[in-house]
N, C-alpha and C. Protein backbone atom coordinates (compact mmCIF):
# COMPACT_ATOMS: atom_id res chain seq x y z
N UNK A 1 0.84 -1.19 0.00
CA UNK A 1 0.00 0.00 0.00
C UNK A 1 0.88 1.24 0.00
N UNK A 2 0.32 2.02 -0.85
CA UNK A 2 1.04 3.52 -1.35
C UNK A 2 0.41 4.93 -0.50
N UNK A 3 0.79 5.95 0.21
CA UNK A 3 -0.13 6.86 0.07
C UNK A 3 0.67 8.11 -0.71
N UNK A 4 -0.07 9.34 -1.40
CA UNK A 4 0.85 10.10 -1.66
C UNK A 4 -0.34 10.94 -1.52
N UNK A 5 0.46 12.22 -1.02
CA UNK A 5 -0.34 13.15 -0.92
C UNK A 5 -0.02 14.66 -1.91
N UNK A 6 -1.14 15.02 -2.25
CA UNK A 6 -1.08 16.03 -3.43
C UNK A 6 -1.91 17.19 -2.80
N UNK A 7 -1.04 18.31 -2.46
CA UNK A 7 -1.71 19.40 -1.90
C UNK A 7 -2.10 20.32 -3.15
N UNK A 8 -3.61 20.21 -3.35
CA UNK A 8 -4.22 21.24 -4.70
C UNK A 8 -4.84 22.20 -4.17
N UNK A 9 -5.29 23.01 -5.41
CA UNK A 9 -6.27 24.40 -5.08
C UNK A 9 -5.11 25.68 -4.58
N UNK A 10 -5.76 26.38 -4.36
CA UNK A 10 -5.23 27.77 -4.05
C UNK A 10 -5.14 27.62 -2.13
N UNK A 11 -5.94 26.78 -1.77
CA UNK A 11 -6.18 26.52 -0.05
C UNK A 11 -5.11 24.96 0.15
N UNK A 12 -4.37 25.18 -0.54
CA UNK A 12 -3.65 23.49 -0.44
C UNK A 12 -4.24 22.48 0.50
N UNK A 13 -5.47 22.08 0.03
CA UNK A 13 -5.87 21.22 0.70
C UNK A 13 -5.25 19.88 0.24
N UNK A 14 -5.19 19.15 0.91
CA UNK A 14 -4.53 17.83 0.96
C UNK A 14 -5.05 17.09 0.17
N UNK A 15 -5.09 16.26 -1.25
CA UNK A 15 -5.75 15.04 -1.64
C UNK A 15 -4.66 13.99 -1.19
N UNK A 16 -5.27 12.99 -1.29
CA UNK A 16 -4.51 11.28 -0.59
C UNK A 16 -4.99 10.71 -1.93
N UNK A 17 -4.40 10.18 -2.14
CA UNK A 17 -4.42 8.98 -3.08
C UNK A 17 -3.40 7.78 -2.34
N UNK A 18 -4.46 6.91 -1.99
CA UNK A 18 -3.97 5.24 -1.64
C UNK A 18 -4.32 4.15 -2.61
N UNK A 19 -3.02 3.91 -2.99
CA UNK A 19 -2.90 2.73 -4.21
C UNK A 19 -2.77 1.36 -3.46
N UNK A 20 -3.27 0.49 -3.93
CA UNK A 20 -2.82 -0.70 -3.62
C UNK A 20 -3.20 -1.85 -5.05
N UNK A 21 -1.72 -2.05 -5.49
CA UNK A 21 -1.79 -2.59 -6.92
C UNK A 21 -2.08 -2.04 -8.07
N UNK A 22 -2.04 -0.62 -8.38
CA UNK A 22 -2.92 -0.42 -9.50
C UNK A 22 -4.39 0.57 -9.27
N UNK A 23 -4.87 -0.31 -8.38
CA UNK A 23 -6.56 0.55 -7.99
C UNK A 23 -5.94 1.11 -6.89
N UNK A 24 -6.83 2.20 -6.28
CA UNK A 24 -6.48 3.35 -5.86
C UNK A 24 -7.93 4.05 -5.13
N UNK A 25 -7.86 4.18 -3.70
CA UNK A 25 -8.82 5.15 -3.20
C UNK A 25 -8.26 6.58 -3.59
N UNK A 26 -8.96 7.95 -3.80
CA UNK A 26 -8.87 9.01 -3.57
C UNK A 26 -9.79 10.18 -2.98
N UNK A 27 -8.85 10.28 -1.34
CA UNK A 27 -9.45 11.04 -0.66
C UNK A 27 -9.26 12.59 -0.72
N UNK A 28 -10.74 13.57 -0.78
CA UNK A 28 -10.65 14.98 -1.01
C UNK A 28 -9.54 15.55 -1.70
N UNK A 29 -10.61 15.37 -3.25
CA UNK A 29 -10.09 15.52 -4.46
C UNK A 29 -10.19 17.18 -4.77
N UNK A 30 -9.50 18.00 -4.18
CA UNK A 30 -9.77 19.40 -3.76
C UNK A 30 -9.89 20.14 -4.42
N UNK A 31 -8.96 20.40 -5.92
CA UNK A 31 -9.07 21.11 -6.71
C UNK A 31 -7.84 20.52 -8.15
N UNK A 32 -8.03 21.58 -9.12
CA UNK A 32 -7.29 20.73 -10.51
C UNK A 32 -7.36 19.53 -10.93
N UNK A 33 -8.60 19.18 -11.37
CA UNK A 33 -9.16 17.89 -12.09
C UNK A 33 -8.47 17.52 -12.88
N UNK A 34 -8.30 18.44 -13.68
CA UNK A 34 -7.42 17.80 -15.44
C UNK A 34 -6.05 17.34 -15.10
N UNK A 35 -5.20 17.99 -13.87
CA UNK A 35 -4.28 17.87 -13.53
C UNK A 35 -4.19 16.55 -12.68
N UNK A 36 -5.19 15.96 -11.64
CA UNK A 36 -5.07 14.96 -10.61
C UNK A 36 -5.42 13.81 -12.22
N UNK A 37 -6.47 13.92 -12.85
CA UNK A 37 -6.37 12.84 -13.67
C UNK A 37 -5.51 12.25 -14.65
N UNK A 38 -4.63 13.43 -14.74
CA UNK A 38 -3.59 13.46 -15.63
C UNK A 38 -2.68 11.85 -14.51
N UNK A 39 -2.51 12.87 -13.90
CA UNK A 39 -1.28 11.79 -12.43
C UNK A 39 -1.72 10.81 -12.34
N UNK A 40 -2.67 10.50 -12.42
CA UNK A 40 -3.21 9.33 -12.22
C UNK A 40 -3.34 8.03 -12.98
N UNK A 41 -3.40 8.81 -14.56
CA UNK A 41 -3.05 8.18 -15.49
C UNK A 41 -1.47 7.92 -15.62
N UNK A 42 -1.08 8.90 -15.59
CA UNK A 42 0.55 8.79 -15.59
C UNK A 42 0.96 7.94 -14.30
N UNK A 43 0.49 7.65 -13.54
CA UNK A 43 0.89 6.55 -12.67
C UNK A 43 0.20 5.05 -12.62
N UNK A 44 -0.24 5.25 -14.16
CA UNK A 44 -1.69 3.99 -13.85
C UNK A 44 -2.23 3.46 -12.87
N UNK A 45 -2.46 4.31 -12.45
CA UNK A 45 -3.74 4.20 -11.02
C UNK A 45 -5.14 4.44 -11.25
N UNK A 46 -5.98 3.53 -11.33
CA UNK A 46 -7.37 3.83 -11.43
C UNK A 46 -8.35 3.79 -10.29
N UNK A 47 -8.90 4.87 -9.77
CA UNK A 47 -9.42 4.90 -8.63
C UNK A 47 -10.78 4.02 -8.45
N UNK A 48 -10.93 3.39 -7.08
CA UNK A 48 -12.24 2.71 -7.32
C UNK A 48 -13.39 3.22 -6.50
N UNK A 49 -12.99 4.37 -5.44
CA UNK A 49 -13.95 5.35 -4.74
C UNK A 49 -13.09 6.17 -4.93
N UNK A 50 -13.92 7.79 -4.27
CA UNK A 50 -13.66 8.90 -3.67
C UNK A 50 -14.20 8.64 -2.72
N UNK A 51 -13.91 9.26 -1.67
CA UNK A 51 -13.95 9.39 -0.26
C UNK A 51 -13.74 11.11 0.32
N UNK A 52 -14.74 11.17 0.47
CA UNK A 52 -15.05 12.99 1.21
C UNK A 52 -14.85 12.94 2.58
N UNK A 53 -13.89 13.62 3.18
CA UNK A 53 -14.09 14.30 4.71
C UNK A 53 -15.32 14.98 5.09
N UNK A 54 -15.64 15.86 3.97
CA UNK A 54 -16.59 16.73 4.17
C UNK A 54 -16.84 17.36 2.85
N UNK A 55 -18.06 18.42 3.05
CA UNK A 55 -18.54 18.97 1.61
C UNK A 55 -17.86 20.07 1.21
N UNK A 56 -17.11 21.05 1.94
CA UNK A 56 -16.58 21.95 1.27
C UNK A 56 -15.29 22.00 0.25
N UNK A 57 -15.98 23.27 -0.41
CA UNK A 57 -15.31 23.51 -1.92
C UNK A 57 -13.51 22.62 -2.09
N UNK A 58 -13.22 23.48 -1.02
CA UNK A 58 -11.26 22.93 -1.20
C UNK A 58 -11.40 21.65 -1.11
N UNK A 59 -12.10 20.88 -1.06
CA UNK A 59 -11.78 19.60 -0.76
C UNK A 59 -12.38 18.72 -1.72
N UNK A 60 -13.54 19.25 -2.62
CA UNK A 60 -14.56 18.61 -3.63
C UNK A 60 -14.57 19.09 -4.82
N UNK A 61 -13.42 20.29 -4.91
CA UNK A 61 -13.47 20.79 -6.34
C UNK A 61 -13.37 19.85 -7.64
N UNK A 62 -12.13 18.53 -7.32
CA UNK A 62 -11.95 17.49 -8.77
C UNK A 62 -12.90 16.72 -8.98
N UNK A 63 -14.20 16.45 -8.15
CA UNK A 63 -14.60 15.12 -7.99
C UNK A 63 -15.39 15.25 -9.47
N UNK A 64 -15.82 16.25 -10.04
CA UNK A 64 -16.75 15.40 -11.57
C UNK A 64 -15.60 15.43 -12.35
N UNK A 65 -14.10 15.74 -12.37
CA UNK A 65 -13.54 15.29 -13.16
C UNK A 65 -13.16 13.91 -12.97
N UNK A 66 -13.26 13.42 -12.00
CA UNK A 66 -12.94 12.07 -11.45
C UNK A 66 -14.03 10.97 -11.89
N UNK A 67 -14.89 11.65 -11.66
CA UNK A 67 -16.37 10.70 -11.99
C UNK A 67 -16.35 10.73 -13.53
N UNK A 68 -15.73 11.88 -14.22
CA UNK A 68 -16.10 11.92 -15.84
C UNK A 68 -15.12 10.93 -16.15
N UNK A 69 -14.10 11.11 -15.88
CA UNK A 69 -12.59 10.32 -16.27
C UNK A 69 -13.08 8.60 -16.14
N UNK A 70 -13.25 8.35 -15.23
CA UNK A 70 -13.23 6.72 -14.61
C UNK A 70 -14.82 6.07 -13.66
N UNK A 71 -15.74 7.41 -14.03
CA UNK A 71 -16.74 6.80 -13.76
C UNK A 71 -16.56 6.20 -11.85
N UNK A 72 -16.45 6.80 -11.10
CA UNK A 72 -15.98 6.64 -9.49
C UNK A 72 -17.71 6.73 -8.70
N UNK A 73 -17.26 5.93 -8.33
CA UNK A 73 -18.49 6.02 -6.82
C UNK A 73 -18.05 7.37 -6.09
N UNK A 74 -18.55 8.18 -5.58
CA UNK A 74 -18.05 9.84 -4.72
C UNK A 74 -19.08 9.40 -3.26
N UNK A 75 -18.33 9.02 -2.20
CA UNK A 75 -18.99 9.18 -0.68
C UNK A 75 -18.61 10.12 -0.08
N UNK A 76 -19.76 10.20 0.20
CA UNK A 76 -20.14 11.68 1.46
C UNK A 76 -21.26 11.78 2.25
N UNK A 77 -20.79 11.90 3.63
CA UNK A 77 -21.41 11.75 5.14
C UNK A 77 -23.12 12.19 4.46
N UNK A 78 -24.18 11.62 5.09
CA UNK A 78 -25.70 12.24 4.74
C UNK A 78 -25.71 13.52 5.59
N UNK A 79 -24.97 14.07 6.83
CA UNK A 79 -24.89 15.55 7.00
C UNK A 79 -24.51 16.70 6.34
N UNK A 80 -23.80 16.03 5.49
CA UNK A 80 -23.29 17.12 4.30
C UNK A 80 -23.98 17.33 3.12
N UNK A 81 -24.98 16.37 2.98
CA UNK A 81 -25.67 16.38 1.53
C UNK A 81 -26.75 18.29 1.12
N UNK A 82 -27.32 18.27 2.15
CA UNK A 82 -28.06 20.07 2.13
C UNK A 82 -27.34 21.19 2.23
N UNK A 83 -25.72 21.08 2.16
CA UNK A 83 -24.63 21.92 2.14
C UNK A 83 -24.91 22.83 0.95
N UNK A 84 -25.39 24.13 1.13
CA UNK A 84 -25.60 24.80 0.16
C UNK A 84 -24.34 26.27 0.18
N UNK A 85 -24.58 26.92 -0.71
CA UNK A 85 -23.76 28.41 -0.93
C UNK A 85 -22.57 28.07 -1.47
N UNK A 86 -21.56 28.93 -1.15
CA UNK A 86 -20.32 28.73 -1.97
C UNK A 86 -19.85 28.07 -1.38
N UNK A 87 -19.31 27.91 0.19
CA UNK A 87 -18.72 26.81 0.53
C UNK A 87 -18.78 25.20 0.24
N UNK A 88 -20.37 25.49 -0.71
CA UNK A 88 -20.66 23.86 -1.39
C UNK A 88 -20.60 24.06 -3.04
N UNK A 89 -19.64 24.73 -3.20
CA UNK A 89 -19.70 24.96 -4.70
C UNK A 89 -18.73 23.42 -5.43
N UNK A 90 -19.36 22.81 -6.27
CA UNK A 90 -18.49 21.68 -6.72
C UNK A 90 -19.19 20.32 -6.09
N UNK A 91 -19.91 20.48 -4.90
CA UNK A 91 -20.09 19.44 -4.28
C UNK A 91 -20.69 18.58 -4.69
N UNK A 92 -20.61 17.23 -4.84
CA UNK A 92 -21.26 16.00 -5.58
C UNK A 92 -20.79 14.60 -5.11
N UNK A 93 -21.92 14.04 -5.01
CA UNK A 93 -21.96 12.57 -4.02
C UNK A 93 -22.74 11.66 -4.83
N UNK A 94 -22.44 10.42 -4.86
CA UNK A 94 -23.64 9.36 -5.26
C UNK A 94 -23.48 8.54 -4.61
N UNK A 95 -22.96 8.29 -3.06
CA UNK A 95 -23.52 7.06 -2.23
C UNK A 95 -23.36 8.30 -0.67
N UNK A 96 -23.75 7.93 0.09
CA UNK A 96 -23.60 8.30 1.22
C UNK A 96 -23.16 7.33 2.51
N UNK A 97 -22.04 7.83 3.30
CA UNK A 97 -21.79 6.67 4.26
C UNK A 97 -21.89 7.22 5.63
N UNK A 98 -22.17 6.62 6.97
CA UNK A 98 -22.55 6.88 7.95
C UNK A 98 -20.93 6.67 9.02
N UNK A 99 -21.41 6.62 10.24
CA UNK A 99 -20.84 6.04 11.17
C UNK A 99 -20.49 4.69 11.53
N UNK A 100 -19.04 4.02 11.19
CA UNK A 100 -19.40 2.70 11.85
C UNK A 100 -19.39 1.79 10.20
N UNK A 101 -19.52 2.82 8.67
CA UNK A 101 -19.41 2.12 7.97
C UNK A 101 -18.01 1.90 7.72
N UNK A 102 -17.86 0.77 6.41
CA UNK A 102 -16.68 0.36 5.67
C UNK A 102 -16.80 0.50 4.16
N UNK A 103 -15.90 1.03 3.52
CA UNK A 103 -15.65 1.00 2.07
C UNK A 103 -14.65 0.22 1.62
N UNK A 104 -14.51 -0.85 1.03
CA UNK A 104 -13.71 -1.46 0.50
C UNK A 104 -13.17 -1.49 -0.71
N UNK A 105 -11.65 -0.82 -1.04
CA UNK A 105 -10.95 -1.06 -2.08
C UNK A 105 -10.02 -1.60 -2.12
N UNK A 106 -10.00 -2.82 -2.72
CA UNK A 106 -9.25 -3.57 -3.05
C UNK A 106 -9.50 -4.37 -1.65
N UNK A 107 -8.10 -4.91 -1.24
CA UNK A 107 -7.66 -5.21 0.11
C UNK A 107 -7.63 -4.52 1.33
N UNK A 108 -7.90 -2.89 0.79
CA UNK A 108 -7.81 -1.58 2.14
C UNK A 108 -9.45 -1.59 2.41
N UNK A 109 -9.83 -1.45 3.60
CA UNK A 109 -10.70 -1.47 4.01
C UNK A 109 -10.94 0.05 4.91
N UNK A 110 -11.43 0.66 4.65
CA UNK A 110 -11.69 1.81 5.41
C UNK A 110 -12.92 2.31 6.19
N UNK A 111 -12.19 2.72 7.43
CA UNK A 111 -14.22 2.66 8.64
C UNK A 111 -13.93 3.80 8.74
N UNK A 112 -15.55 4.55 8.61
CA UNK A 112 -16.37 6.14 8.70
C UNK A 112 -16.31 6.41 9.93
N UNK A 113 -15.41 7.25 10.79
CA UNK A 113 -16.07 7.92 11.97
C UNK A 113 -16.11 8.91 11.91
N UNK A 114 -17.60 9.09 12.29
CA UNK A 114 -18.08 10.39 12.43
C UNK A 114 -17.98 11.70 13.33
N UNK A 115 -17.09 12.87 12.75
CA UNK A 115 -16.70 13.57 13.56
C UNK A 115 -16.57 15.18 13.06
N UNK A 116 -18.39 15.32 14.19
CA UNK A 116 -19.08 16.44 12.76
C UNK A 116 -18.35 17.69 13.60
N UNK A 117 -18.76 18.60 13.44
CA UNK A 117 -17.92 20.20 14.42
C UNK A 117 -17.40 21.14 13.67
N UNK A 118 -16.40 20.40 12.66
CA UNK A 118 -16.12 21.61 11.43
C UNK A 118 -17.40 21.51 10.42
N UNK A 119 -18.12 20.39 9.72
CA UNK A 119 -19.59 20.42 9.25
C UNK A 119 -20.31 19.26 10.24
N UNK A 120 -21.39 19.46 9.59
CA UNK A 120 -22.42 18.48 10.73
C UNK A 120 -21.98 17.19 10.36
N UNK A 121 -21.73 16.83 8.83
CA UNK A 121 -21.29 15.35 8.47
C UNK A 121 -19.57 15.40 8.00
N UNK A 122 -18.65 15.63 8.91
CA UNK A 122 -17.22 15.87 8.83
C UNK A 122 -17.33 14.09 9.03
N UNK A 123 -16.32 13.68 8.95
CA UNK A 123 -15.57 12.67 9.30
C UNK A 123 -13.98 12.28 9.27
N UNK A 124 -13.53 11.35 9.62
CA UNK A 124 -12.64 10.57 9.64
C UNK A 124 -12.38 9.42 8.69
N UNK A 125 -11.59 9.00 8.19
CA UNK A 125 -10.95 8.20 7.93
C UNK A 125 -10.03 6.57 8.43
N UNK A 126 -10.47 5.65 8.76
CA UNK A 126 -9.36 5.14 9.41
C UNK A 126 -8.82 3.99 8.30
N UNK A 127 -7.67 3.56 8.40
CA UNK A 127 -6.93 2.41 7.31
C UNK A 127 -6.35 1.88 8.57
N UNK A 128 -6.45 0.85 8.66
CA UNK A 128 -5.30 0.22 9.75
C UNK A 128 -4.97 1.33 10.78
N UNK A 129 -3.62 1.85 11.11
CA UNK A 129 -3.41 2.53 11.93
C UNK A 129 -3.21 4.49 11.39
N UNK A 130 -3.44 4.61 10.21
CA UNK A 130 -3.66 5.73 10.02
C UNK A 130 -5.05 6.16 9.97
N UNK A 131 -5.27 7.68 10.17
CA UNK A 131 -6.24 8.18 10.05
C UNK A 131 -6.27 9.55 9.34
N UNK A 132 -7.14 9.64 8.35
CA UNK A 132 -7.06 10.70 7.42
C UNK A 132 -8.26 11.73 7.68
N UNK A 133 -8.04 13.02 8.68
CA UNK A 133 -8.42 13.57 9.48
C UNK A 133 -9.38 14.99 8.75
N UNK A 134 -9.32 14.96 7.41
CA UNK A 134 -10.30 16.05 6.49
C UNK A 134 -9.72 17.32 7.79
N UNK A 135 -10.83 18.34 7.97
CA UNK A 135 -10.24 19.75 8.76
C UNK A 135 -10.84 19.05 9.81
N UNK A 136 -10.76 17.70 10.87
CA UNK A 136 -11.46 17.72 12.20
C UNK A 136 -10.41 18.18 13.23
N UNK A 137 -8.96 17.36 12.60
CA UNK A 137 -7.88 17.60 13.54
C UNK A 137 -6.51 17.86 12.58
N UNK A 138 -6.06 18.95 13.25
CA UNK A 138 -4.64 19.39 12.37
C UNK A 138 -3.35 19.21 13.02
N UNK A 139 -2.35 19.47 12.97
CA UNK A 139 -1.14 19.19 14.00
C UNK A 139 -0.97 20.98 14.72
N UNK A 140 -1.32 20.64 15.68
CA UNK A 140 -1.40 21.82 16.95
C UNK A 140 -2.81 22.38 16.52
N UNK A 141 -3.89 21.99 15.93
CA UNK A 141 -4.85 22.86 15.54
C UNK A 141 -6.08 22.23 15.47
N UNK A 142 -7.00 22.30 15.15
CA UNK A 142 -8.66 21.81 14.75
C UNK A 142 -9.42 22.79 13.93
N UNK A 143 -10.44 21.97 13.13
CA UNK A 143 -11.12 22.57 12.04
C UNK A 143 -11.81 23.97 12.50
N UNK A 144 -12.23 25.02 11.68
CA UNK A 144 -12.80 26.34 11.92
C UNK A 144 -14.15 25.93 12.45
N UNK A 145 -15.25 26.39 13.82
CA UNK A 145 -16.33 25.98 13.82
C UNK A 145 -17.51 27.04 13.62
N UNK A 146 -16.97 28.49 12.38
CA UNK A 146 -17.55 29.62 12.95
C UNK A 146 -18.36 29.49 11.38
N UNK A 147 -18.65 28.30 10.30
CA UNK A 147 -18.84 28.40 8.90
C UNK A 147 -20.38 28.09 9.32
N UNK A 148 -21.31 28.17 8.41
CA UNK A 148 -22.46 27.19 8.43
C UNK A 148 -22.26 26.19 9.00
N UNK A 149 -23.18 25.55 9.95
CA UNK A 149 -23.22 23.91 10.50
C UNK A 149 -21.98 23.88 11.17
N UNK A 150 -20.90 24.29 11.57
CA UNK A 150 -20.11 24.57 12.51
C UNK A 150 -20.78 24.23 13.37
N UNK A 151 -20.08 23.91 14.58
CA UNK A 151 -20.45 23.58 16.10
C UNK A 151 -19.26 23.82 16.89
N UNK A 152 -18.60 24.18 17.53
CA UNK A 152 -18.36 24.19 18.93
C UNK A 152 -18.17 23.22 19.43
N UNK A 153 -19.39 23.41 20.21
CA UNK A 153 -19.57 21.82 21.30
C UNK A 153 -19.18 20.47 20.78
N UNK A 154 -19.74 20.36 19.23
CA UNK A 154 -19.44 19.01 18.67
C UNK A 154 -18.33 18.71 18.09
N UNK A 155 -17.24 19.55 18.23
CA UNK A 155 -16.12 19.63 17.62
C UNK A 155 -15.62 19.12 18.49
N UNK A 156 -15.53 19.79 20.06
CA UNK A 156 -15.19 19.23 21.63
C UNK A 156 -15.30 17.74 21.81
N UNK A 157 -16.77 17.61 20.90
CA UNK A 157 -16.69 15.84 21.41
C UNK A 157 -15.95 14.75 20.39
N UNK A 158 -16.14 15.28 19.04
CA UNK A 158 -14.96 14.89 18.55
C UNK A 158 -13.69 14.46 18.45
N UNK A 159 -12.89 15.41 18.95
CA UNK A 159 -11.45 15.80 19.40
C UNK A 159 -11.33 14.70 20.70
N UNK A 160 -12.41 14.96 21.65
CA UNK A 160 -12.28 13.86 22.76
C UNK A 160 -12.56 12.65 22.38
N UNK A 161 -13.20 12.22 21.04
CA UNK A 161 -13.41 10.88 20.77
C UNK A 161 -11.97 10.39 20.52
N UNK A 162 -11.16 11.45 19.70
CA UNK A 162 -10.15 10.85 18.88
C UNK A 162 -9.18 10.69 20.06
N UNK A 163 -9.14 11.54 21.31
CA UNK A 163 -7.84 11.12 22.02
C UNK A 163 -7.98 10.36 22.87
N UNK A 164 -9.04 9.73 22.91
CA UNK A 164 -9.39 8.32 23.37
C UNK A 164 -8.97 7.40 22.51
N UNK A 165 -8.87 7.75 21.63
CA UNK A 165 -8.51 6.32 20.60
C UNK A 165 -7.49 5.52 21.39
N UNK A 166 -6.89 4.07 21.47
CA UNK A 166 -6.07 3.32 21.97
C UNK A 166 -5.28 3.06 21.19
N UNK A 167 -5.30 3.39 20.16
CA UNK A 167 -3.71 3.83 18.94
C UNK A 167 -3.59 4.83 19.10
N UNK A 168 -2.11 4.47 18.61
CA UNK A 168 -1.13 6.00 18.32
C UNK A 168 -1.22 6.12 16.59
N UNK A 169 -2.55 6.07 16.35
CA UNK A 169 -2.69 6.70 14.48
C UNK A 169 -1.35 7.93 14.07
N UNK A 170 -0.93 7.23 13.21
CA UNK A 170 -0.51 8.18 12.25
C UNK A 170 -1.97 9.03 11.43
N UNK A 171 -1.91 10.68 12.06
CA UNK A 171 -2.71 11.64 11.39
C UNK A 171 -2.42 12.22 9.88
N UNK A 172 -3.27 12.54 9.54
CA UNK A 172 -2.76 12.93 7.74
C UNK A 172 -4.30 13.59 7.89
N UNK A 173 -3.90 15.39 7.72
CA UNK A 173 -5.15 15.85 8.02
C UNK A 173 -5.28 16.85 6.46
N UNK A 174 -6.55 17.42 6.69
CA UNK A 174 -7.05 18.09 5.65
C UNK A 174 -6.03 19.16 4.88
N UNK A 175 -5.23 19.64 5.50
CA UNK A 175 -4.22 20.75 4.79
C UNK A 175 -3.17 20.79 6.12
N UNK A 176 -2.03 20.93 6.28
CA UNK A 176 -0.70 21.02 6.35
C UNK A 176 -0.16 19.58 6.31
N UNK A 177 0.84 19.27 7.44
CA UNK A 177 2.10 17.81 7.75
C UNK A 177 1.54 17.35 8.26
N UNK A 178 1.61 15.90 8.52
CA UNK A 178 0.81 14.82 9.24
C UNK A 178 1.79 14.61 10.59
N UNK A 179 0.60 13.96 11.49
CA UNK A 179 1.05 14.15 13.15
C UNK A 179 0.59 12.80 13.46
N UNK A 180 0.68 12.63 14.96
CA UNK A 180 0.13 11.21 15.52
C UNK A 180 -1.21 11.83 16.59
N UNK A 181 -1.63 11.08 16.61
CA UNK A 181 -2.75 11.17 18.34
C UNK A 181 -1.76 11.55 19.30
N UNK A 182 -1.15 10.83 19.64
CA UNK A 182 -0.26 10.99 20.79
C UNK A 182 0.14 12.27 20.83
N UNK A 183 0.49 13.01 19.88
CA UNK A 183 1.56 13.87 20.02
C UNK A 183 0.64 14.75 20.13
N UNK A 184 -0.74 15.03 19.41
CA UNK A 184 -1.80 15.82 19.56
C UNK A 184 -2.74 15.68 21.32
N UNK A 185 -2.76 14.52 21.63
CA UNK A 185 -2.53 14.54 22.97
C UNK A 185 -2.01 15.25 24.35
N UNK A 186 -0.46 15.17 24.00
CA UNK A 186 0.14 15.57 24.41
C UNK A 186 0.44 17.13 24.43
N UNK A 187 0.05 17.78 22.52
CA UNK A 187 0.33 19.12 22.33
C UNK A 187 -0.71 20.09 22.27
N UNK A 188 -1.52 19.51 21.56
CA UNK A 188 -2.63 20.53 20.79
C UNK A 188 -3.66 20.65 21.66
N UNK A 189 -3.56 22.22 22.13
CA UNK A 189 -4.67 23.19 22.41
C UNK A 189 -5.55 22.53 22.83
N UNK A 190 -6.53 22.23 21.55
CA UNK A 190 -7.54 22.33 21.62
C UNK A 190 -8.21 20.79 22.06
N UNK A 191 -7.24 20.06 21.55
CA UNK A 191 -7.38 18.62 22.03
C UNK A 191 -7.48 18.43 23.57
N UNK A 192 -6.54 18.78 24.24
CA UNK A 192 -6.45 19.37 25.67
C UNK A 192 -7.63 19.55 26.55
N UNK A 193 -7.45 20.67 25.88
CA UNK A 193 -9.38 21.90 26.27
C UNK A 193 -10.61 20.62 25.79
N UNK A 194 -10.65 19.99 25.00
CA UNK A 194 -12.05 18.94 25.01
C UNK A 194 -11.23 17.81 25.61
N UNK A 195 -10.26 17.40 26.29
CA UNK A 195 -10.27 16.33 27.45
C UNK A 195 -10.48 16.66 28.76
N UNK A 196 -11.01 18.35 28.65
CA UNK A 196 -10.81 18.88 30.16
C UNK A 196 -12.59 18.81 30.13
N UNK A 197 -13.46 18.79 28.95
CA UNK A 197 -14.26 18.74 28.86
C UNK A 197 -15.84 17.98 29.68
């Protein structure tokens, strides 16, 4: 298993692309379609989902070039589906996944946790021991909760879900360097402040 990460758009949001053999998940396909499909081809990788953190723009800008290119299944949380205005500009889904689900590509198996606060249907990512964190958790930081469907409070319970986790996940979050739990544990603010919770 491959991951590589491609920071697009003008907001360098993070896309992931995880290969394994050839087929290929790609998570928050953010922006420059012609360009991610290009790579993709040029690495013969054919994706067999998309996978959304969440509905906003930086993160959903490639997905109909993805769907035009290779015809892709696009999942996204059912809290995100009434995401309207510009922050949902681009946005497009044809399956929806919950809490507690699994998507399977290939041999990678990936479970939905739900971890709404930056939108009502944010989530998580998990692969084995990584977790691909969309804007819920950043290294020293956490998602904005002041947008539409923002929350506060539910961001708090979030953050406390994740530092409960009993792994030390390798993090890989929505836009900057990837971190661990632990170290977010140990460092980040805000993680802190919702264990004091």
């Amino acid at each position: 298993m491959n991951i590589t990460v491609l920071p697009l758009g003008p907001l360098q949001a993070n896309c992931y692309v995880v290969d394994d053999g050839g087929i290929c998940a790609v998570i928050d396909p953010g922006a420059q379609g012609d360009h991610l499909v290009q790579w993709l081809n040029d690495n013969r990788l054919t994706p067999k989902a998309v996978l959304l953190t969440h509905g906003h723009f930086d993160h959903v800008g490639a997905v109909r070039a993805l769907v035009d290119a290779f015809g892709v299944e696009v999942y996204l949380h059912a809290g995100d589906t009434d995401m309207t205005g510009h922050l949902a500009k681009g946005l497009y889904w044809s399956r929806t996944y919950a809490e507690g689900d699994t998507v399977a590509v290939g041999d990678m198996i990936f479970t939905v946790l739900h971890t709404p606060g930056h939108t009502p249907g944010s989530v998580c990512l998990k692969l084995g021991d990584t977790l691909f964190a969309g804007d819920t958790l950043f290294a020293g930081a956490c998602g904005r909760t002041d947008f539409p469907g923002g929350s506060w409070e539910q961001m708090m319970c979030s953050l406390r879900r994740l530092a409960d986790m009993k792994e030390n996940c390798t993090v890989l979050p929505g836009h900057g360097g990837e971190t661990t739990i632990e170290r977010e544990r140990a460092y980040n603010p805000y993680m802190k402040e919702a264990n004091k919770a």
